[in-house]
Protein backbone atom coordinates (compact mmCIF):
# COMPACT_ATOMS: atom_id res chain seq x y z
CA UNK A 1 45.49 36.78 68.26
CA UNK A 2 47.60 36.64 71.77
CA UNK A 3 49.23 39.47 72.91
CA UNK A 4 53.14 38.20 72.11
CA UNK A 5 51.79 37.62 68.25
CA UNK A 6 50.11 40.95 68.50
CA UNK A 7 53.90 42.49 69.79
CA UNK A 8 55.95 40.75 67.56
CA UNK A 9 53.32 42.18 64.61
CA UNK A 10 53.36 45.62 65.93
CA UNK A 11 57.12 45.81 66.32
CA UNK A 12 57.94 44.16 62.51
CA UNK A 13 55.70 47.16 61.34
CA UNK A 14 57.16 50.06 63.79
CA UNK A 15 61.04 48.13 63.93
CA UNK A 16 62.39 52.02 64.59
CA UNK A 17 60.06 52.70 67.03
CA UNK A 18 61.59 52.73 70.79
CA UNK A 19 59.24 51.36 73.07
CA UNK A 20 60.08 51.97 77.33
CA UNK A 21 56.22 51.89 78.23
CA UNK A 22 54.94 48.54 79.01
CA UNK A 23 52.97 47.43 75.82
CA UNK A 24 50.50 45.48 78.17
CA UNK A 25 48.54 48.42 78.68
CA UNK A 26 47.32 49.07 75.45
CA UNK A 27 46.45 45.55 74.17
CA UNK A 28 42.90 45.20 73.88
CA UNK A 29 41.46 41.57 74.22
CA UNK A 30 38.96 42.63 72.31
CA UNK A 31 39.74 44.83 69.97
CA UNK A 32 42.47 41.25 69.00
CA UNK A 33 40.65 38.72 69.63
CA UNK A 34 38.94 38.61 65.98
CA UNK A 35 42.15 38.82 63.89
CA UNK A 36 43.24 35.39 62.62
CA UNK A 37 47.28 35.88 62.39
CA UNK A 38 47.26 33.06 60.47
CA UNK A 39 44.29 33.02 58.25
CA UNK A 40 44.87 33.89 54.35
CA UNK A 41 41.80 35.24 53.85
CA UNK A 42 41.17 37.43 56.29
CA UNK A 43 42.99 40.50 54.38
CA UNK A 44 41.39 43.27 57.15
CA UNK A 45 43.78 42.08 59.95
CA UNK A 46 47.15 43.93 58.84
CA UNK A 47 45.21 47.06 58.77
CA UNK A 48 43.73 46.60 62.40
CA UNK A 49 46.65 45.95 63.72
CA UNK A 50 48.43 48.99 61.83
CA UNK A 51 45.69 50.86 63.60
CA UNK A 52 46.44 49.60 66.72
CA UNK A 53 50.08 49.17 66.57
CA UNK A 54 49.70 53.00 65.35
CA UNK A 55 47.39 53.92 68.78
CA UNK A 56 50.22 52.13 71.09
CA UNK A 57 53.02 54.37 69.38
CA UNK A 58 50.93 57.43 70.22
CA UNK A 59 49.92 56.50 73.72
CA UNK A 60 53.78 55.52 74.19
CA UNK A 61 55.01 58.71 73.16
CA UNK A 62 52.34 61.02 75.35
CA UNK A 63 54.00 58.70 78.22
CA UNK A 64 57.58 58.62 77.80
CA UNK A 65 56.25 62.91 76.92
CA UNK A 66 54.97 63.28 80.42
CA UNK A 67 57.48 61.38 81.98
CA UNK A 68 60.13 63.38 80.50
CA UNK A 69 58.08 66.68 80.98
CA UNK A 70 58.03 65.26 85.15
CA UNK A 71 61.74 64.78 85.38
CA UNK A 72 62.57 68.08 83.91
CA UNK A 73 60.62 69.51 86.81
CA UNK A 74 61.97 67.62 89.45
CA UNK A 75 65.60 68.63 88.23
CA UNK A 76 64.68 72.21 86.99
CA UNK A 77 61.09 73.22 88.79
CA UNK A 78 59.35 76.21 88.20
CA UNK A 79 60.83 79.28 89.02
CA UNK A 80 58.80 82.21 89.87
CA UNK A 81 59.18 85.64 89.06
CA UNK A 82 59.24 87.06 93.09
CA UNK A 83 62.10 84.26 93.74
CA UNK A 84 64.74 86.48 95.06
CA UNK A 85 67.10 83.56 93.81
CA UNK A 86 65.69 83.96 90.26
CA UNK A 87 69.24 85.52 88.31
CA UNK A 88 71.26 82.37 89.51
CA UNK A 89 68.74 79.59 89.55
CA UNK A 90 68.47 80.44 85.85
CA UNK A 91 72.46 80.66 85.43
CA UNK A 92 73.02 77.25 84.01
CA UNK A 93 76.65 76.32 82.64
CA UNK A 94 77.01 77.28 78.50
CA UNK A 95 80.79 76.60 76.75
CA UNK A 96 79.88 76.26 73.49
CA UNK A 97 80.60 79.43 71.46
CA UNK A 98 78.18 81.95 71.27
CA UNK A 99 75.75 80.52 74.17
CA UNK A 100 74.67 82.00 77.31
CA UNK A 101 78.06 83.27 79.55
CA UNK A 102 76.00 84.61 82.16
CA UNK A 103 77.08 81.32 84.49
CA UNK A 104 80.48 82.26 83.15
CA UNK A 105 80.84 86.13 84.08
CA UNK A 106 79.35 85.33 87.68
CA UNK A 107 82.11 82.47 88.26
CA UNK A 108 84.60 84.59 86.80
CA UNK A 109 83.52 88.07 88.54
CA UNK A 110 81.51 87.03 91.84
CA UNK A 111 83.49 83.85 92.84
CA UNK A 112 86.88 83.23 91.67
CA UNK A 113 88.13 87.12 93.20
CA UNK A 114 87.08 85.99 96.78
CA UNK A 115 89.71 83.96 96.91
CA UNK A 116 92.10 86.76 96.80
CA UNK A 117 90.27 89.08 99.11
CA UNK A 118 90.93 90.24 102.00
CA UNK A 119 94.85 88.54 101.85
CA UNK A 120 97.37 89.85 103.48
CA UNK A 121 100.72 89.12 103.89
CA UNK A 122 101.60 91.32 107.04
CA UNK A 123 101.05 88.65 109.88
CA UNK A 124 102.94 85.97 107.95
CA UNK A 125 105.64 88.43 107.27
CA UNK A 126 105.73 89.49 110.43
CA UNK A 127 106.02 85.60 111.73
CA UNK A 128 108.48 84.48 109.08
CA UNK A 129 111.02 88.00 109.97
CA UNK A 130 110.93 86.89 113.67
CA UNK A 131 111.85 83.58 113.46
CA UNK A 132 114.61 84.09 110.74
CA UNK A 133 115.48 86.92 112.94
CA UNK A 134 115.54 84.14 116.21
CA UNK A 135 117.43 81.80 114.32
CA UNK A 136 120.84 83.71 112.56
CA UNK A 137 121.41 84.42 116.38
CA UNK A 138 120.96 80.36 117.77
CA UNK A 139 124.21 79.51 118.99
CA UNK A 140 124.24 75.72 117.23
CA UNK A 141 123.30 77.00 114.05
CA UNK A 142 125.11 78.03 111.09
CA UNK A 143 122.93 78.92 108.21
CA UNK A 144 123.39 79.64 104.63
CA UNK A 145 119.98 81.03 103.80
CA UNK A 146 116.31 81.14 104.23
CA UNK A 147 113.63 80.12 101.99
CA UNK A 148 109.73 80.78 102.48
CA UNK A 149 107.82 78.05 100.81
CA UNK A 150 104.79 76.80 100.75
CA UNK A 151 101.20 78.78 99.95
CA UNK A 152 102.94 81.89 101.44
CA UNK A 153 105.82 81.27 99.45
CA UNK A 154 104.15 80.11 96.51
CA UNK A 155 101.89 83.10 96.40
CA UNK A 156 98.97 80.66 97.03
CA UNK A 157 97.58 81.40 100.78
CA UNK A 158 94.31 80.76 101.41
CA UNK A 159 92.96 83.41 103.45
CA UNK A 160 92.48 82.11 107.08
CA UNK A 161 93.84 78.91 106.57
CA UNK A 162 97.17 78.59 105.85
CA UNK A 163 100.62 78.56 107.39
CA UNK A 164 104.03 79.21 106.17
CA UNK A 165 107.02 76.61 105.35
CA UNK A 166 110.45 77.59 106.27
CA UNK A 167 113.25 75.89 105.12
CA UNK A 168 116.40 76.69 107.12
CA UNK A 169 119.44 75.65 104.62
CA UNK A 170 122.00 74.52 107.44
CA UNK A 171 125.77 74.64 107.07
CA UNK A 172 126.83 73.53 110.88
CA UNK A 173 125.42 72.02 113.74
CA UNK A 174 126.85 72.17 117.16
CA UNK A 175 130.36 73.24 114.91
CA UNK A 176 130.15 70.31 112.56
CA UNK A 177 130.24 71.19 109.05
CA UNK A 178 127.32 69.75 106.93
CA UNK A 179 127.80 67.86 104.03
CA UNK A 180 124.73 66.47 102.36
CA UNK A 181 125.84 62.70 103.12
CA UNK A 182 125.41 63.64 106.89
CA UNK A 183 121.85 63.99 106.08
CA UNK A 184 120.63 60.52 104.98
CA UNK A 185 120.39 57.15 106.16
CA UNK A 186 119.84 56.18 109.84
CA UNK A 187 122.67 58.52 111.08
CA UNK A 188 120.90 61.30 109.37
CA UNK A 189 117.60 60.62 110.78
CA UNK A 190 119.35 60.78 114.04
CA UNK A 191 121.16 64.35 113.42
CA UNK A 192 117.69 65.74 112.30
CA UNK A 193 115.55 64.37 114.98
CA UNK A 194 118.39 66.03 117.67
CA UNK A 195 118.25 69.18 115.62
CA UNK A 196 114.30 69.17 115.61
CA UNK A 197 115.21 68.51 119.64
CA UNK A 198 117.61 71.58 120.23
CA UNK A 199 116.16 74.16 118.16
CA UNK A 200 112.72 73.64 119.95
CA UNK A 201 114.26 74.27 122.72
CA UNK A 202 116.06 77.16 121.92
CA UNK A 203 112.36 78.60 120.59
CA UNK A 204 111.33 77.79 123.79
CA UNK A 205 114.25 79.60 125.08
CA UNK A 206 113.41 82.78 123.45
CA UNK A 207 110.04 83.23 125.04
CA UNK A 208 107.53 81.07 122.31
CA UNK A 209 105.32 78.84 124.03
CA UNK A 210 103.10 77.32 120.74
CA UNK A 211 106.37 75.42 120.17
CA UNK A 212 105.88 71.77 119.12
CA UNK A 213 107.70 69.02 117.61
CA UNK A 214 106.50 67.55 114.84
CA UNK A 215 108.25 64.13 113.70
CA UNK A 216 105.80 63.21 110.47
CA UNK A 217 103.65 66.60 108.99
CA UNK A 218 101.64 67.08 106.08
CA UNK A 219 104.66 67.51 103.90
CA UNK A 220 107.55 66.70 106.05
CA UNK A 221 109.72 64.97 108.33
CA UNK A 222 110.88 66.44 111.15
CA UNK A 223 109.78 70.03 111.35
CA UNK A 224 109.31 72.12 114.11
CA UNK A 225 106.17 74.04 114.36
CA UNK A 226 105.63 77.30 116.30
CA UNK A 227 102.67 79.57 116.36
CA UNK A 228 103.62 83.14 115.92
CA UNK A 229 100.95 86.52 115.72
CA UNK A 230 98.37 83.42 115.40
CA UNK A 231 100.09 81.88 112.24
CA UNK A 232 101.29 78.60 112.40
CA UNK A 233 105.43 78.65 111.37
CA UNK A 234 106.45 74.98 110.14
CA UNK A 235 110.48 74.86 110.66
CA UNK A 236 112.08 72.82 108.53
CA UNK A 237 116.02 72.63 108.53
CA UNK A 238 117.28 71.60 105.19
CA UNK A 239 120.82 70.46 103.68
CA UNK A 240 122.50 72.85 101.83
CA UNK A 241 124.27 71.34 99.16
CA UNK A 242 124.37 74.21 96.63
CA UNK A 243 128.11 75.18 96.96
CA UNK A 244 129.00 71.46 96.28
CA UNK A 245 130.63 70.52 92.78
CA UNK A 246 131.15 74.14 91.89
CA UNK A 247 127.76 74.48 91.30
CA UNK A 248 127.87 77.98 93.53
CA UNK A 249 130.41 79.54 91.28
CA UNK A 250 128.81 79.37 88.39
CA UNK A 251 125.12 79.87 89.26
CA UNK A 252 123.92 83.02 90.93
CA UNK A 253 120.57 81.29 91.76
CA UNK A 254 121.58 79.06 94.67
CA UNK A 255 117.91 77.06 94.53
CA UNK A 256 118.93 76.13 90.90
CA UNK A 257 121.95 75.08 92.14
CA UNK A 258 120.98 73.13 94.85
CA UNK A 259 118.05 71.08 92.69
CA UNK A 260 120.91 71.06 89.56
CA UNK A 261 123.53 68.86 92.29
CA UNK A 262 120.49 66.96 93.97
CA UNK A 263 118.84 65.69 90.42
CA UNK A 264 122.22 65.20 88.64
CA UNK A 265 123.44 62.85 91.81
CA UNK A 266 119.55 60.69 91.51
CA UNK A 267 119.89 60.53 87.93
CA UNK A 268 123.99 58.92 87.85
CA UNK A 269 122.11 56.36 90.07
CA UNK A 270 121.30 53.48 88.18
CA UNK A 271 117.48 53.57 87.28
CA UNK A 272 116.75 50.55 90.18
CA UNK A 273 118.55 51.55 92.72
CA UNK A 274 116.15 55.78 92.60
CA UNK A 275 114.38 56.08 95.48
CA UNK A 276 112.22 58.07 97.51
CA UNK A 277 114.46 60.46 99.91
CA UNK A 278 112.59 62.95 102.08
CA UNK A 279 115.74 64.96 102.42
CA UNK A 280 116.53 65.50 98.94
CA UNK A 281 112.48 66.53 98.98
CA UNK A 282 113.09 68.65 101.73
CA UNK A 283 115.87 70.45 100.38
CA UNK A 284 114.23 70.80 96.75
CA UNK A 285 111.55 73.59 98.49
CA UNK A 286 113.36 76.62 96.77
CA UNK A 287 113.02 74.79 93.04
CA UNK A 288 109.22 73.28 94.03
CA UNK A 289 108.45 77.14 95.16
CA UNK A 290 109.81 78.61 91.32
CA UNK A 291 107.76 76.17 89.24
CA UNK A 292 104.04 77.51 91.24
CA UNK A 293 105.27 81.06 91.87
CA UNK A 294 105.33 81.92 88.08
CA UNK A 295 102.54 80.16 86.83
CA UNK A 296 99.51 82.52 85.26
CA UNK A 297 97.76 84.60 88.12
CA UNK A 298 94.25 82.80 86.22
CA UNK A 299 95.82 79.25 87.18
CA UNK A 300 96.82 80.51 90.70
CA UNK A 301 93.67 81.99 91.24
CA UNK A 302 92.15 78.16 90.53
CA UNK A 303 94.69 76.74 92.64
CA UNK A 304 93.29 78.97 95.46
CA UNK A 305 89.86 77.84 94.73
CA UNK A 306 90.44 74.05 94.80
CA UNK A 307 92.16 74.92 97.87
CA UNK A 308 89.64 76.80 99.75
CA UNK A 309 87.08 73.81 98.54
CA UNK A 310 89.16 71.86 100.49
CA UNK A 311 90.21 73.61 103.40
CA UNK A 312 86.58 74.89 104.17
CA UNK A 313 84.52 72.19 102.62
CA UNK A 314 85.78 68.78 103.23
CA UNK A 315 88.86 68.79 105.40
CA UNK A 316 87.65 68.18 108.59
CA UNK A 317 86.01 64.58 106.88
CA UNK A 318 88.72 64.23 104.91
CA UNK A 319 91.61 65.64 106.41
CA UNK A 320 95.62 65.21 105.81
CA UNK A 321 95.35 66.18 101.84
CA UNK A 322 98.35 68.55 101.63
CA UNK A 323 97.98 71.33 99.63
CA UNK A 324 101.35 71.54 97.46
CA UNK A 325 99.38 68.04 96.13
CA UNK A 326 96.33 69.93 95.50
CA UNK A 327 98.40 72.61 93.88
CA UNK A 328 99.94 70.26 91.40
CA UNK A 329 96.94 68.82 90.40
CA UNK A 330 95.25 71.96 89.36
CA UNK A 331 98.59 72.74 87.54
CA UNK A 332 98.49 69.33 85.49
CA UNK A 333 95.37 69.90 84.39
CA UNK A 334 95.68 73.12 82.94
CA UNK A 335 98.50 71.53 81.86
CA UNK A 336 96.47 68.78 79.94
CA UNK A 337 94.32 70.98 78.88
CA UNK A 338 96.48 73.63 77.59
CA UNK A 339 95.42 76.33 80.05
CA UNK A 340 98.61 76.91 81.61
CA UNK A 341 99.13 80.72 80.13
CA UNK A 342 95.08 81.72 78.91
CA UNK A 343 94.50 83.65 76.18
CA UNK A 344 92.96 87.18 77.29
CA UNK A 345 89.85 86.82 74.96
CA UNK A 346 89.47 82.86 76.71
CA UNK A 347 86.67 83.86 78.93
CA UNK A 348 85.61 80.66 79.64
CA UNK A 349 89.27 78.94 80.72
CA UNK A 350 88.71 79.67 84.48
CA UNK A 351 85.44 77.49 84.77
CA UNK A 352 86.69 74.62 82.07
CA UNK A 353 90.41 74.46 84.59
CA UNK A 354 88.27 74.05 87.03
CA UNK A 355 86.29 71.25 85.66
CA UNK A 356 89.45 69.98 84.60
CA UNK A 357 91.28 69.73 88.36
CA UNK A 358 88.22 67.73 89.36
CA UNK A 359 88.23 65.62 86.80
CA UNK A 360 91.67 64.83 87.36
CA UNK A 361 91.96 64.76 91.01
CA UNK A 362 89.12 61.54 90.20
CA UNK A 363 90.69 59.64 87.74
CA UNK A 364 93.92 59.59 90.07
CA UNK A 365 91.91 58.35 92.61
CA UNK A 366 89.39 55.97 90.59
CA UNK A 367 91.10 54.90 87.50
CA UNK A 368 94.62 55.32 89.51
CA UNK A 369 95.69 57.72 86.58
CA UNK A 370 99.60 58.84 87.60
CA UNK A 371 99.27 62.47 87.79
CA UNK A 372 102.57 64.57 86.52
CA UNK A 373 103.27 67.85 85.94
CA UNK A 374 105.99 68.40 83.40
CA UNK A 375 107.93 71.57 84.67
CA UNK A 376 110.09 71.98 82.44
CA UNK A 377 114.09 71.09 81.23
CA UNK A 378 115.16 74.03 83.54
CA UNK A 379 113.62 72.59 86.88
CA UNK A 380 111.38 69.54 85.99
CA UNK A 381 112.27 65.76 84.48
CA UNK A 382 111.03 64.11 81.07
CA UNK A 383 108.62 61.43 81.24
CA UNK A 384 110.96 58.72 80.20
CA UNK A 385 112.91 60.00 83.47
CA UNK A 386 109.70 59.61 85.34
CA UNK A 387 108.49 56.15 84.23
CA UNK A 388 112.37 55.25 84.97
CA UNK A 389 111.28 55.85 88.86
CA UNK A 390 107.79 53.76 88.58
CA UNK A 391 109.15 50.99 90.99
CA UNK A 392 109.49 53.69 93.64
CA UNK A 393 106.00 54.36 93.68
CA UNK A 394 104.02 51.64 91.60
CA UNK A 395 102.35 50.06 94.75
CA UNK A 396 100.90 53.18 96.20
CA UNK A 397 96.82 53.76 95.63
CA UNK A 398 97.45 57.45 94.45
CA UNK A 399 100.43 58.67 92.39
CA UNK A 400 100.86 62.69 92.09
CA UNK A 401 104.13 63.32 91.34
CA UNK A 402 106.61 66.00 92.84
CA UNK A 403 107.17 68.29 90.07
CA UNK A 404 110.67 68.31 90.40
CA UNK A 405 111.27 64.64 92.01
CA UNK A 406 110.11 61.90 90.43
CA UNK A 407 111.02 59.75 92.20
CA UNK A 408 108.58 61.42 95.42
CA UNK A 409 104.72 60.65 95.56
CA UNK A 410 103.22 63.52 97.73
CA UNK A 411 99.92 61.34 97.69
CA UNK A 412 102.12 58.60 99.15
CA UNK A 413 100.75 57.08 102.75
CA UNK A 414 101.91 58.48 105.90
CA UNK A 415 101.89 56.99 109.24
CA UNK A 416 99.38 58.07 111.08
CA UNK A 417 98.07 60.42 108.63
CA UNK A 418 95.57 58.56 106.42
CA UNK A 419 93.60 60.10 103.48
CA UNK A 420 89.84 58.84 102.29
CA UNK A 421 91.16 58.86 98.90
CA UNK A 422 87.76 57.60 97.66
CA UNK A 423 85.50 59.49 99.83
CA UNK A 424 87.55 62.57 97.63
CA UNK A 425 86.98 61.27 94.46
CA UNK A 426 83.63 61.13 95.52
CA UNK A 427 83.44 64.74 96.27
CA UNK A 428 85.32 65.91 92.78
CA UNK A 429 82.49 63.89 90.78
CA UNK A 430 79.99 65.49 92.84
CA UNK A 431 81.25 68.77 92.47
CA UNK A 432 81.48 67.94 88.71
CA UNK A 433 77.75 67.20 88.22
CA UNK A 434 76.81 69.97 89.75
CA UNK A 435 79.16 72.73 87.95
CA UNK A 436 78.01 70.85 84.38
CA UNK A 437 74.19 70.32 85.47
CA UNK A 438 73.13 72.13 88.05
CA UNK A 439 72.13 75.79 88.67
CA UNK A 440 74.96 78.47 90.11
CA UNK A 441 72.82 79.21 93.25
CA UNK A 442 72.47 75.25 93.60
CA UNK A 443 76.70 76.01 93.07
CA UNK A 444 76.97 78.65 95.86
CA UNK A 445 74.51 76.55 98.45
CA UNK A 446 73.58 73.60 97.89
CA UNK A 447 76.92 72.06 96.73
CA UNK A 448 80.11 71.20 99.04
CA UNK A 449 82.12 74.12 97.46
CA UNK A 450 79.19 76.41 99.27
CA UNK A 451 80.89 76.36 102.84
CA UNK A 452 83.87 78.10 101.41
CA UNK A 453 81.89 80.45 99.61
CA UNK A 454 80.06 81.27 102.60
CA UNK A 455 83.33 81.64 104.56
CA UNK A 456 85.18 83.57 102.24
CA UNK A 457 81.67 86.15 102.37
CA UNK A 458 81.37 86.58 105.41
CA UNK A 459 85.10 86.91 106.30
């Protein structure tokens, strides 16, 4: 009998079998070469080939056995009892209910807390009171009021590496009164470019010497930035348009006011005619800053995480990811998710959000998923009102929305400020595998979140 009869015989008798060895190396010229698969009368043939086909299934199984048995070592070897390493190499990830938390308690109690440590808020305090301070007395200015946004702002400072937003809500310039028509189209780029101009001067002026001009920066246009007690200040002067349309009389809370008159005028524009308007962003920071600032302290802490993965990890390969986009995409997953306000007996929500942010931070990259987070009816837009903006943003390779413009993509390109999208998809999948598969002292140093856990250690 040849070797494809002897195959096809084995197989009809074993059809459930699964055969991934290479059947070659059992046949047995032979032990085969007697059996007539065709002769009648030669009744002894099914049952040497039974015995056969029976051999290969046990040979097949000690091999697919010890080939298994070799790539569990290679992906968990042998871990001896002196390994000093020995509590976290054997900390593997466990959500299913009643399983091992260990991996859990460590993430939750060793990890996620050094984000927070060591904070403080003096220096940028000290920073943001001195140039609020510098500017009520500059002589071109008139302002209505100060807002501190971003992390600082937003209570979500990474500790060493971080800076704080200032938006300076501008009444008058050079004793023209400010309306918020002054501020857009090419005359408006022209008045905020000269007030970029004077005000760096007048910094200058005053005895700071980190001053510099900034005309496209992480976030946006046309900021001045000035280092202060070693914290970088990022100046950004801001219409003020909340005592337009009565708004100011009848709200107390002049940020709700000012995003209540900026949305209402973007939605009485007909839906193709919404578009992108960095002002309107820029003067949104007080509504942007509510929507993160009360969000869960478990979320935040997340948000920190993500952050301080990026910041100490993979920024300086992939740099010019700003963090307010970072921010929302933690958000909108634990918004997917429903881990936006944890339960206190959810032990496990801190590690699954964070699963979740990388997961979605990938598919916006690699299956160009439109990330939005849904703030709410008091500062955020419906859906409907997003999709109603899609032409403002449909041809860009990465969509995060602004959670209270839709019509803004803070993943959208920026001259001269390009982001390996791909290369940080890359990253999040990485990152993935190894929270899901791997060990938690492969986590803490083998992985790319281990630089910021080393930094955040040792700081």
């Amino acid at each position: 009998m040849s070797y494809s009869d002897f195959i096809k015989l084995a197989r009809a008798l074993y059809e459930d079998e699964d055969y991934d060895v290479d059947p070659w190396d059992y046949y047995d010229d032979d032990g085969v070469a007697d059996i007539d698969l065709y002769d009648p009368v030669d009744s002894s043939f099914v049952a040497q080939a039974q015995a056969l086909a029976q051999a290969l299934q046990a040979q097949a199984r000690l091999s697919k056995a010890s080939a298994a048995a070799q790539r569990l070592r290679q992906v968990f070897p042998p871990i001896s009892a002196g390994d000093p390493h020995r509590t976290l190499k054997m900390m593997h990830l466990d959500l299913t209910p009643g399983g091992d938390k260990s991996y859990v308690r460590h993430f939750n109690g060793e990890l996620r807390p050094l984000t927070a440590q060591g904070v403080s808020n003096t220096e940028p305090q000290a920073a943001n009171h001195l140039i609020h301070k510098l500017l009520v007395q500059c002589p071109v200015l008139k302002v209505d009021r100060f807002h501190k946004g971003g992390s600082f702002g937003r209570r979500t400072l990474v500790r060493g590496a971080f800076d704080v937003d200032l938006s300076v809500f501008v009444i008058k310039f050079q004793e023209r009164a400010l309306k918020a028509a002054d501020w857009s189209g090419e005359a408006g780029e022209r008045l905020q470019r000269e007030m970029q101009r004077v005000v760096a001067a007048y910094l200058r002026g005053q005895g700071l010497h980190d001053v510099v001009e900034v005309e496209h920066g992480t976030h946006y246009k046309h900021c001045v930035n000035v280092k202060v007690h070693g914290v970088d200040v990022d100046i950004k002067m801001a219409a003020h348009v909340a005592s337009q349309q009565g708004k100011q009389a009848t709200t107390p809370d002049r940020g709700k006011a000012q995003r209540d008159v900026l949305m209402q005028a973007l939605w009485d524009t007909p839906p193709h005619l919404r578009q992108a308007d960095p002002t309107r962003e820029a003067a949104l920071a007080e509504a942007l800053t509510a929507v993160v600032k009360d969000t869960h302290d478990r979320v935040k802490s997340l948000v920190r995480l993500i952050k301080c993965w990026y910041k100490y990890g993979l920024q300086a390969e992939i740099p010019n990811v700003p963090s307010v986009l970072l921010e929302t995409v933690v958000l909108a997953a634990a918004q997917r998710k429903g881990l936006l306000s944890p339960g206190k007996q959810d032990r496990t929500a801190e590690v699954s959000l964070f699963l979740a942010a990388l997961e979605l931070l990938d598919e916006a990259v690699s299956d160009r998923k439109v990330v939005v987070l849904e703030a709410g009816p008091v500062w955020g837009y419906t859906r409907v009102q997003a999709e109603s903006c899609r032409h403002a943003w449909r041809n860009d390779p990465v969509v995060v929305l602004h959670p209270i413009d839709p019509t803004c993509n803070l993943a959208a390109p920026q001259p001269r400020r390009a982001v390996d999208w791909c290369r940080l998809a890359h990253k999040s999948r990485e990152l993935k595998r190894v929270v899901e598969g791997g060990s938690m002292w492969e986590l803490e140093q083998q992985s790319s979140l281990a630089p910021a856990i080393r930094a955040l250690k040792a700081a």
